[in-house]
PDB file of N, CA and C in Angstrom:
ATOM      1  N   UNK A   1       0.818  -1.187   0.000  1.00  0.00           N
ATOM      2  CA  UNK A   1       0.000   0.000   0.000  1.00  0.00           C
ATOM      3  C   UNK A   1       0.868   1.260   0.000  1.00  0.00           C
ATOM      4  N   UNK A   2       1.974   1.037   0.649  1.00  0.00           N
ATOM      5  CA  UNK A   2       2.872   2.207   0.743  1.00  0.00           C
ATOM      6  C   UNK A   2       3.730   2.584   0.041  1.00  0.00           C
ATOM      7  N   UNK A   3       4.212   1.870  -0.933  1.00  0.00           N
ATOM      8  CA  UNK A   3       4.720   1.693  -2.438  1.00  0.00           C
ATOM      9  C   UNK A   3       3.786   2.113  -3.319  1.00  0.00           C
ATOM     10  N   UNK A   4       2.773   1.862  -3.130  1.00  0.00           N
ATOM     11  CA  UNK A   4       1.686   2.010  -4.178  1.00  0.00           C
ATOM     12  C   UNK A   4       1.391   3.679  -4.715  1.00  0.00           C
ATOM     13  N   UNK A   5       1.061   4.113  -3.298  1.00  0.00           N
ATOM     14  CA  UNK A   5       1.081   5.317  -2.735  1.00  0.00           C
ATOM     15  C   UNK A   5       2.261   6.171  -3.763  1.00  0.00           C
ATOM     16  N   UNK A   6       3.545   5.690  -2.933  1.00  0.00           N
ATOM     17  CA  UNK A   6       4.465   6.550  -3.089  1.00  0.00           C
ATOM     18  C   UNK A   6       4.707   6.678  -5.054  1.00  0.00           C
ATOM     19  N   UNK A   7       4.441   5.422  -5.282  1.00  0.00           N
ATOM     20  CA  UNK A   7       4.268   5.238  -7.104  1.00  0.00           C
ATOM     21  C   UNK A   7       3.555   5.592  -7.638  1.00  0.00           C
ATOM     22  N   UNK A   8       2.259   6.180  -7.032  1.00  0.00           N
ATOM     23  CA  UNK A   8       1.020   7.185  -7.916  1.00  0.00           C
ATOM     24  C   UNK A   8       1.812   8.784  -7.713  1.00  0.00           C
ATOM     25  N   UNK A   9       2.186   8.932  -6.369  1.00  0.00           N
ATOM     26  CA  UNK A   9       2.993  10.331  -6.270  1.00  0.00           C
ATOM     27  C   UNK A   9       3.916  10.543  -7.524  1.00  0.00           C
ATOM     28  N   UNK A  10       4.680   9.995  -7.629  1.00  0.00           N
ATOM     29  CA  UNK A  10       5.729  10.106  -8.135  1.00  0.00           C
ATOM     30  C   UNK A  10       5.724   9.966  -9.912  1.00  0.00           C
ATOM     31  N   UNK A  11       4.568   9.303 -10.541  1.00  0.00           N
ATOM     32  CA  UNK A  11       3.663   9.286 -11.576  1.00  0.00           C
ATOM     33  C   UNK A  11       2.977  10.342 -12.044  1.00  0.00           C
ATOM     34  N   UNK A  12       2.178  10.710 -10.848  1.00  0.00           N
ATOM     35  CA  UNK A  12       0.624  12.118 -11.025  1.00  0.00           C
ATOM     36  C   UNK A  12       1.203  12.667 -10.151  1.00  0.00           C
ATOM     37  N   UNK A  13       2.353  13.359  -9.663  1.00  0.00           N
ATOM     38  CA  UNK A  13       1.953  14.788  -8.884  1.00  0.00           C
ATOM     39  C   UNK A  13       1.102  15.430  -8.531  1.00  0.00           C
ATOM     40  N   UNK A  14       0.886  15.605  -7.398  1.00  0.00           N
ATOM     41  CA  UNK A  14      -0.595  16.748  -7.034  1.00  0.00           C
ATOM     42  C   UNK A  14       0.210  17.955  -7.069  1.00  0.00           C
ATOM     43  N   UNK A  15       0.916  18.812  -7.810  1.00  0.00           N
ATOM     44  CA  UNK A  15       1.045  19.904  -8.089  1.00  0.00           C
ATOM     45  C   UNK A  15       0.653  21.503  -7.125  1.00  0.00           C
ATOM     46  N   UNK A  16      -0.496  20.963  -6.872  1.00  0.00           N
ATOM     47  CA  UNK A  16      -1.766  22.336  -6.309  1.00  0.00           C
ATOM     48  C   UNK A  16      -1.083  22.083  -4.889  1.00  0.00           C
ATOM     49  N   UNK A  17      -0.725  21.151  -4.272  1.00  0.00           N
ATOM     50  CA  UNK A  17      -0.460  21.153  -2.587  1.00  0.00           C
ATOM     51  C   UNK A  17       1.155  20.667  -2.487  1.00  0.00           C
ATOM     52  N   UNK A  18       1.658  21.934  -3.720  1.00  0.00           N
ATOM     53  CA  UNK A  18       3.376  21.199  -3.590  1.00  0.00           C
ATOM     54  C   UNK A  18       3.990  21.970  -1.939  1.00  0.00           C
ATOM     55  N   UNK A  19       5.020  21.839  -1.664  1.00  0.00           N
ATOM     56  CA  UNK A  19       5.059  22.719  -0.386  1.00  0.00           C
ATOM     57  C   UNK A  19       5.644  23.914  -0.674  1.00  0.00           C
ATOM     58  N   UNK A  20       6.009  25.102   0.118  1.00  0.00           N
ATOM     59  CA  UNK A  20       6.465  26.270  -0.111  1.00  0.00           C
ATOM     60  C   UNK A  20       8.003  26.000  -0.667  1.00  0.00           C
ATOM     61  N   UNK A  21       8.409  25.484   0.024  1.00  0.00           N
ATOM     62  CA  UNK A  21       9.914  25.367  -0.421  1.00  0.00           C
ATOM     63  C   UNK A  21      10.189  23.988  -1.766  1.00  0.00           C
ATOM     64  N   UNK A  22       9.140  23.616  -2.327  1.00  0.00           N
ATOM     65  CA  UNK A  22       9.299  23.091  -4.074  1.00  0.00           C
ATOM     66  C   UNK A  22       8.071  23.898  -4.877  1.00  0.00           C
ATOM     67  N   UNK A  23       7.952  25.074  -4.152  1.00  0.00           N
ATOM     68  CA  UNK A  23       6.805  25.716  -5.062  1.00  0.00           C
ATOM     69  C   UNK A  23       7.292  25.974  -6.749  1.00  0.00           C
ATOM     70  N   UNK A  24       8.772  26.606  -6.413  1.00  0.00           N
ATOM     71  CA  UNK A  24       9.273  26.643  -8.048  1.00  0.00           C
ATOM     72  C   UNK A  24       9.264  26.065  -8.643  1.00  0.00           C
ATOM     73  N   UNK A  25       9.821  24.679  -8.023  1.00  0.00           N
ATOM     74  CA  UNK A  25       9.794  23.696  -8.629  1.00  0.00           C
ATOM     75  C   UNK A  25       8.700  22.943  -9.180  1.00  0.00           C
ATOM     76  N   UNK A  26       7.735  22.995  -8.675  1.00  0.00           N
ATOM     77  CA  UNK A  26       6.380  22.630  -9.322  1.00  0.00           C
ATOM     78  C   UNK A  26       5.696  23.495 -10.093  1.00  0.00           C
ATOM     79  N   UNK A  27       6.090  24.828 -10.103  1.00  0.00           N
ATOM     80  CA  UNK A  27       6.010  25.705 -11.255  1.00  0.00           C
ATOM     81  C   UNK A  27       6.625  25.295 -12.474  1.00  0.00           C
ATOM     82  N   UNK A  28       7.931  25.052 -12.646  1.00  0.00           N
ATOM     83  CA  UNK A  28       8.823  24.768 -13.556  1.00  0.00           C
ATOM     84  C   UNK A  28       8.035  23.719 -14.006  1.00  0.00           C
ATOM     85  N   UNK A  29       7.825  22.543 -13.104  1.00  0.00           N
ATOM     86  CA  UNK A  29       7.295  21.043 -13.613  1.00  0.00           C
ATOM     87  C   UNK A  29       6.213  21.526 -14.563  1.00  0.00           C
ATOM     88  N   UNK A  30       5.232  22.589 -14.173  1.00  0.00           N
ATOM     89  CA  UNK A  30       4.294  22.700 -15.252  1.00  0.00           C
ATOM     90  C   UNK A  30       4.278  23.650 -16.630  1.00  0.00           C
ATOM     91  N   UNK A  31       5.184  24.665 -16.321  1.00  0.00           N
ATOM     92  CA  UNK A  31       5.569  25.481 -17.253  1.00  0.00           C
ATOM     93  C   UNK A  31       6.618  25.877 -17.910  1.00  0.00           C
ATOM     94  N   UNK A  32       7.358  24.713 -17.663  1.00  0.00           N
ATOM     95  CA  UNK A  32       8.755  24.482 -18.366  1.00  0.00           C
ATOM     96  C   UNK A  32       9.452  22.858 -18.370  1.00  0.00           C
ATOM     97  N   UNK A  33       8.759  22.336 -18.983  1.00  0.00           N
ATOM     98  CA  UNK A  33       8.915  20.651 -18.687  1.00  0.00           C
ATOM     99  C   UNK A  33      10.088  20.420 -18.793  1.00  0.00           C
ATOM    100  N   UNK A  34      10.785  20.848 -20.416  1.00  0.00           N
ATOM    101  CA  UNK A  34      11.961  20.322 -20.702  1.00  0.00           C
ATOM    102  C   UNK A  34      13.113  21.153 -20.030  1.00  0.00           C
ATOM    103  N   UNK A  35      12.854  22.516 -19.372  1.00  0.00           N
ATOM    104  CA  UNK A  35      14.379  23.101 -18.326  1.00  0.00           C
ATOM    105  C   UNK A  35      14.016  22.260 -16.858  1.00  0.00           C
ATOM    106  N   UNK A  36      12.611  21.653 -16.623  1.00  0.00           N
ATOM    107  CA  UNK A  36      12.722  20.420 -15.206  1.00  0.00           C
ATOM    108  C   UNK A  36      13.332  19.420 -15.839  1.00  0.00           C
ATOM    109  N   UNK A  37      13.175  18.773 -16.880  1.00  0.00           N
ATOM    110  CA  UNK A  37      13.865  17.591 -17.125  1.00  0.00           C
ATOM    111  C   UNK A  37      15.853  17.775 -17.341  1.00  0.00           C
ATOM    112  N   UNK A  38      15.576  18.712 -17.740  1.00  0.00           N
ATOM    113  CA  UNK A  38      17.189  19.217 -17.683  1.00  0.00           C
ATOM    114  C   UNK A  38      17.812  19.017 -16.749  1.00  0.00           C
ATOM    115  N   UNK A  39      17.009  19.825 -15.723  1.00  0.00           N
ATOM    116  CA  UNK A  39      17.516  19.969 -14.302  1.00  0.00           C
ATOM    117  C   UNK A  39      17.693  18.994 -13.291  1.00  0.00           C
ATOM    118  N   UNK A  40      16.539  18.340 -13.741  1.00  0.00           N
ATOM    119  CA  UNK A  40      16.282  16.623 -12.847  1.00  0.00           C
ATOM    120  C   UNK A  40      17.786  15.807 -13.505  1.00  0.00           C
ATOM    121  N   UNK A  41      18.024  16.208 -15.101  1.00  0.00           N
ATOM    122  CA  UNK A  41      18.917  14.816 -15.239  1.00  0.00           C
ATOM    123  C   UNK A  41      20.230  15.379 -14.937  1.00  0.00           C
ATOM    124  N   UNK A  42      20.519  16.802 -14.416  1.00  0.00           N
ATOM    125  CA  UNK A  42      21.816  17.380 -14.140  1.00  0.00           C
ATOM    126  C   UNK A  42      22.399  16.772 -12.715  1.00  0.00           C
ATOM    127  N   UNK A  43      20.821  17.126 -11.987  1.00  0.00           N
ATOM    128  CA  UNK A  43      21.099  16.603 -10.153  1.00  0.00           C
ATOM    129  C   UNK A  43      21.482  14.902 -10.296  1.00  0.00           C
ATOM    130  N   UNK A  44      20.513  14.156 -11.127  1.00  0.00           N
ATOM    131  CA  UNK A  44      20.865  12.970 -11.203  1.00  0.00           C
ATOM    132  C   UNK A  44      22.185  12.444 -11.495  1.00  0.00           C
ATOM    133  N   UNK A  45      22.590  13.028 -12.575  1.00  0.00           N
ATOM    134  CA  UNK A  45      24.218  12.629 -12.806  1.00  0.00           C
ATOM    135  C   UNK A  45      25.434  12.800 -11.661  1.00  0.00           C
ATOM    136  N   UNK A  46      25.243  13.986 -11.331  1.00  0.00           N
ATOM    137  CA  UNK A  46      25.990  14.290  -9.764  1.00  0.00           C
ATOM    138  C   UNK A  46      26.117  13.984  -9.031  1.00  0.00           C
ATOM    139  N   UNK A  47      24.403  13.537  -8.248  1.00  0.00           N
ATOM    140  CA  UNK A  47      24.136  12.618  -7.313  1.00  0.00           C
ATOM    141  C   UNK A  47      24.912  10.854  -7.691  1.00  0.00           C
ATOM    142  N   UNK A  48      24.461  11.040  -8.928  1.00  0.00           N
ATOM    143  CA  UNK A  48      24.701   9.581  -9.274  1.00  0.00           C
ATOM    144  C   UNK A  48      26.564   9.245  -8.942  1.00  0.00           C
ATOM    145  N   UNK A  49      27.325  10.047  -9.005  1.00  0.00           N
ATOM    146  CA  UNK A  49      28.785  10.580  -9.602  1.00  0.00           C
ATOM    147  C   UNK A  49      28.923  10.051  -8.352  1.00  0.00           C
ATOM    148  N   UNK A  50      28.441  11.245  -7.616  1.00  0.00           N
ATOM    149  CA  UNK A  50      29.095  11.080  -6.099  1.00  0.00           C
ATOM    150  C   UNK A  50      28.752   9.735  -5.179  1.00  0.00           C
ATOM    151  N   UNK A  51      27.364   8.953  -5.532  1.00  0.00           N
ATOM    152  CA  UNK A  51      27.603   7.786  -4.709  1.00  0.00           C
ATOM    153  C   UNK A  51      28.352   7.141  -5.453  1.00  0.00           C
ATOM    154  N   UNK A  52      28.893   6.741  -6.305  1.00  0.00           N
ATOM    155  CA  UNK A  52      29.891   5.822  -7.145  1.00  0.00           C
ATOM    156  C   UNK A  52      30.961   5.782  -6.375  1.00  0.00           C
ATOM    157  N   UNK A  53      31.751   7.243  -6.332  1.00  0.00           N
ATOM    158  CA  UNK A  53      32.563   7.587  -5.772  1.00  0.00           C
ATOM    159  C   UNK A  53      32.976   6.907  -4.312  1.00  0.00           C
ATOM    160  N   UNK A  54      31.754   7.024  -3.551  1.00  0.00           N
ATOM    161  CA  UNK A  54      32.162   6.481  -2.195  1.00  0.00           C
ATOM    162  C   UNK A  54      32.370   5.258  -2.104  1.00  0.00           C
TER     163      UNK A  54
END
């Protein structure tokens, strides 16, 4: 159930009740898809970089 959950989130965003501090970010998600996807695959590579690393 709690997987399930977290896999509709992460699918459908509820957008309207993002919190104050990812408000931009859920702005961007809707009015700039491809500079969020940019941005998502920039953090990803980094993130990704640095656990390798350790």
């Amino acid at each position: 159930m709690l997987l399930d959950s977290i896999q509709l989130m992460l699918i459908e965003p509820n957008l309207e009740e993002a919190h104050l501090d990812v408000a931009d970010t859920a702005e961007m998600y809707k009015n700039d898809r491809a500079m969020y996807e940019s941005i998502v695959q920039s953090w990803t590579q980094l993130y990704e970089m640095e656990d390798n690393a350790q």
